[in-house]
Protein backbone atom coordinates (compact mmCIF):
# COMPACT_ATOMS: atom_id res chain seq x y z
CA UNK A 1 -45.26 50.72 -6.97
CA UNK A 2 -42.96 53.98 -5.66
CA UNK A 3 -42.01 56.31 -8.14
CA UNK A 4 -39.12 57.17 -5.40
CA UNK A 5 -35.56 57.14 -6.69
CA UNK A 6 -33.34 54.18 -4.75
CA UNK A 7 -29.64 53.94 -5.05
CA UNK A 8 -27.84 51.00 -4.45
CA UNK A 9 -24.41 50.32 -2.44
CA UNK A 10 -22.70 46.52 -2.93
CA UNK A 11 -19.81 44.50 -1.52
CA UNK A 12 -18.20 41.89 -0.45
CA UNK A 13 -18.46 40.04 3.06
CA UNK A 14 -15.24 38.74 3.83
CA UNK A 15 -13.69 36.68 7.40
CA UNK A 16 -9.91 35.87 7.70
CA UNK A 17 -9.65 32.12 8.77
CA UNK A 18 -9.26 29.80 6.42
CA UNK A 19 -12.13 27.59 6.83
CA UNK A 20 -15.47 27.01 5.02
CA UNK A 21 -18.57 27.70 6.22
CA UNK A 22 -21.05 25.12 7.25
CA UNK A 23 -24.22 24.16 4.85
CA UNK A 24 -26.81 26.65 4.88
CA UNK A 25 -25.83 29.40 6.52
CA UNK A 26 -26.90 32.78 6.50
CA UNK A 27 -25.90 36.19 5.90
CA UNK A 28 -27.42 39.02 6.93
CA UNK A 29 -26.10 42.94 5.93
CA UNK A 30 -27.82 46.07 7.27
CA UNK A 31 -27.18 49.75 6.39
CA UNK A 32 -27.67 51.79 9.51
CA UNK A 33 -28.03 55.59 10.36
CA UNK A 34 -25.08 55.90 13.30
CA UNK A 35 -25.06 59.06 14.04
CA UNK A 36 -26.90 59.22 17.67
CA UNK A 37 -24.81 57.50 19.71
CA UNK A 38 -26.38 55.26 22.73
CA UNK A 39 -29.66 54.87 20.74
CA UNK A 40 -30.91 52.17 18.35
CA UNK A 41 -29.12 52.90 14.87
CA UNK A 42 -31.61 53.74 12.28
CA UNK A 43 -32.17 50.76 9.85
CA UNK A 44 -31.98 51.96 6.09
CA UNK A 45 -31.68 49.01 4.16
CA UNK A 46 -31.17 45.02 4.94
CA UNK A 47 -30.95 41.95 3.11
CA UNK A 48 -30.65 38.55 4.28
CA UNK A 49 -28.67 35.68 1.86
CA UNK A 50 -29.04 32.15 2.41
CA UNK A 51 -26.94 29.13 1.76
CA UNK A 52 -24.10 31.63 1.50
CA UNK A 53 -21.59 28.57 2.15
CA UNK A 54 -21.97 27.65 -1.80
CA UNK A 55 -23.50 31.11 -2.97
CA UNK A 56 -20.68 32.99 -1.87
CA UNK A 57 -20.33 36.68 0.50
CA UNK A 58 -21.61 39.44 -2.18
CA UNK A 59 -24.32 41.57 -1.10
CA UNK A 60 -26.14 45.12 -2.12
CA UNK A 61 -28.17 47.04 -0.24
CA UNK A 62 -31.23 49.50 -1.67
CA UNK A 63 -31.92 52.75 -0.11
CA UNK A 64 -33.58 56.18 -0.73
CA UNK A 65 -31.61 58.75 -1.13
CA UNK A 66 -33.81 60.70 0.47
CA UNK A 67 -33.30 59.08 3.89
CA UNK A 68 -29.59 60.06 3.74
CA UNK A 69 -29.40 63.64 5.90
CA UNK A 70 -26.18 65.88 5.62
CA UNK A 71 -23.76 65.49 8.83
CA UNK A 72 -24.96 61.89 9.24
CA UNK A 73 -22.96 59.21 9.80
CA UNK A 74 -23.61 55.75 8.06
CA UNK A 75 -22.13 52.50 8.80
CA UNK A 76 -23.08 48.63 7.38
CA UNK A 77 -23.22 45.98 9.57
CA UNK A 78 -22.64 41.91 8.88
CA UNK A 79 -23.02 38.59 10.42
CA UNK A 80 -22.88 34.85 9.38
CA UNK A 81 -25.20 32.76 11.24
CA UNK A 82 -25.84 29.23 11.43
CA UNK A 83 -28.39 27.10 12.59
CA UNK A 84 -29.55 30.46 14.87
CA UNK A 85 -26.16 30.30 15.98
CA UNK A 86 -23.80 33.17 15.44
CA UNK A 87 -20.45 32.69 13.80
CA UNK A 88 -19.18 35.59 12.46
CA UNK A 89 -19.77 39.23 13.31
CA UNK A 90 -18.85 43.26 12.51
CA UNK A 91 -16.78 44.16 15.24
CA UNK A 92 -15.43 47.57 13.82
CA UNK A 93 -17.91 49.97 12.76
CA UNK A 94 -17.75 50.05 8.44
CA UNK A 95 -18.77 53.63 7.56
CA UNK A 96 -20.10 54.69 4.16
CA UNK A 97 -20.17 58.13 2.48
CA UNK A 98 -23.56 57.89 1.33
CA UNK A 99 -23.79 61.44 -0.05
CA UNK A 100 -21.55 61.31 -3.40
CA UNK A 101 -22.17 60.67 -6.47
CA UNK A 102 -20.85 57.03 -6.62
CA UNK A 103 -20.63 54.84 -3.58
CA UNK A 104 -17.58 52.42 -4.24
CA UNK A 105 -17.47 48.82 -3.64
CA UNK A 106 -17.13 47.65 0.03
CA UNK A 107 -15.48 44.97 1.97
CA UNK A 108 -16.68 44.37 5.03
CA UNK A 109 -14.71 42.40 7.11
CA UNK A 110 -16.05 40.42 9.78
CA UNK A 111 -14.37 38.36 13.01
CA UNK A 112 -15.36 34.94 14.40
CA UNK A 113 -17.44 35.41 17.90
């Protein structure tokens, strides 16, 4: 067990139509590392919620704080699948200020492919 200090970051997935989601799908919510751009973003934390069509859009992400560089540029990431089948997805790039003292709430909105 890592003695290493974590901080946490949590929020709310959201999607504007006014529909419900079909049984057992999936959310998944990544905290990447965006600051090279036209490379593979840097994965810092991820979780993965199922059955989020009764257990509802709330997420938080773990990370080390001492993965967060100065000048870096963080962003989180969503997308509702079903049945491997992709339904919603981040289309605008949600950036975080990692380095402060408290990381507010986030809504993360995310558009219907």
């Amino acid at each position: 067990m890592s003695s290493e200090p974590v901080r946490s970051i949590s929020g709310t997935v959201r999607y504007l139509e006014k529909i419900a989601l079909p049984a057992n799908s999936i959310l998944q919510v990544t905290l990447l590392d965006v600051s090279v751009q036209d490379t593979i973003s840097k994965l810092l934390a991820g979780a993965i919620y199922h059955h989020v069509d009764t257990a509802g859009l709330d997420f938080t992400l773990e990370f080390r704080p001492a993965d967060v560089l100065p000048g870096h540029r963080y962003a989180i990431s969503a997308h509702i699948k079903h049945n491997d089948q992709l339904l919603f997805v981040t289309t605008e790039q949600h950036q975080v200020e990692l380095d402060v003292d408290y990381v507010k709430g986030q809504d993360v909105v995310v558009s219907r492919v």
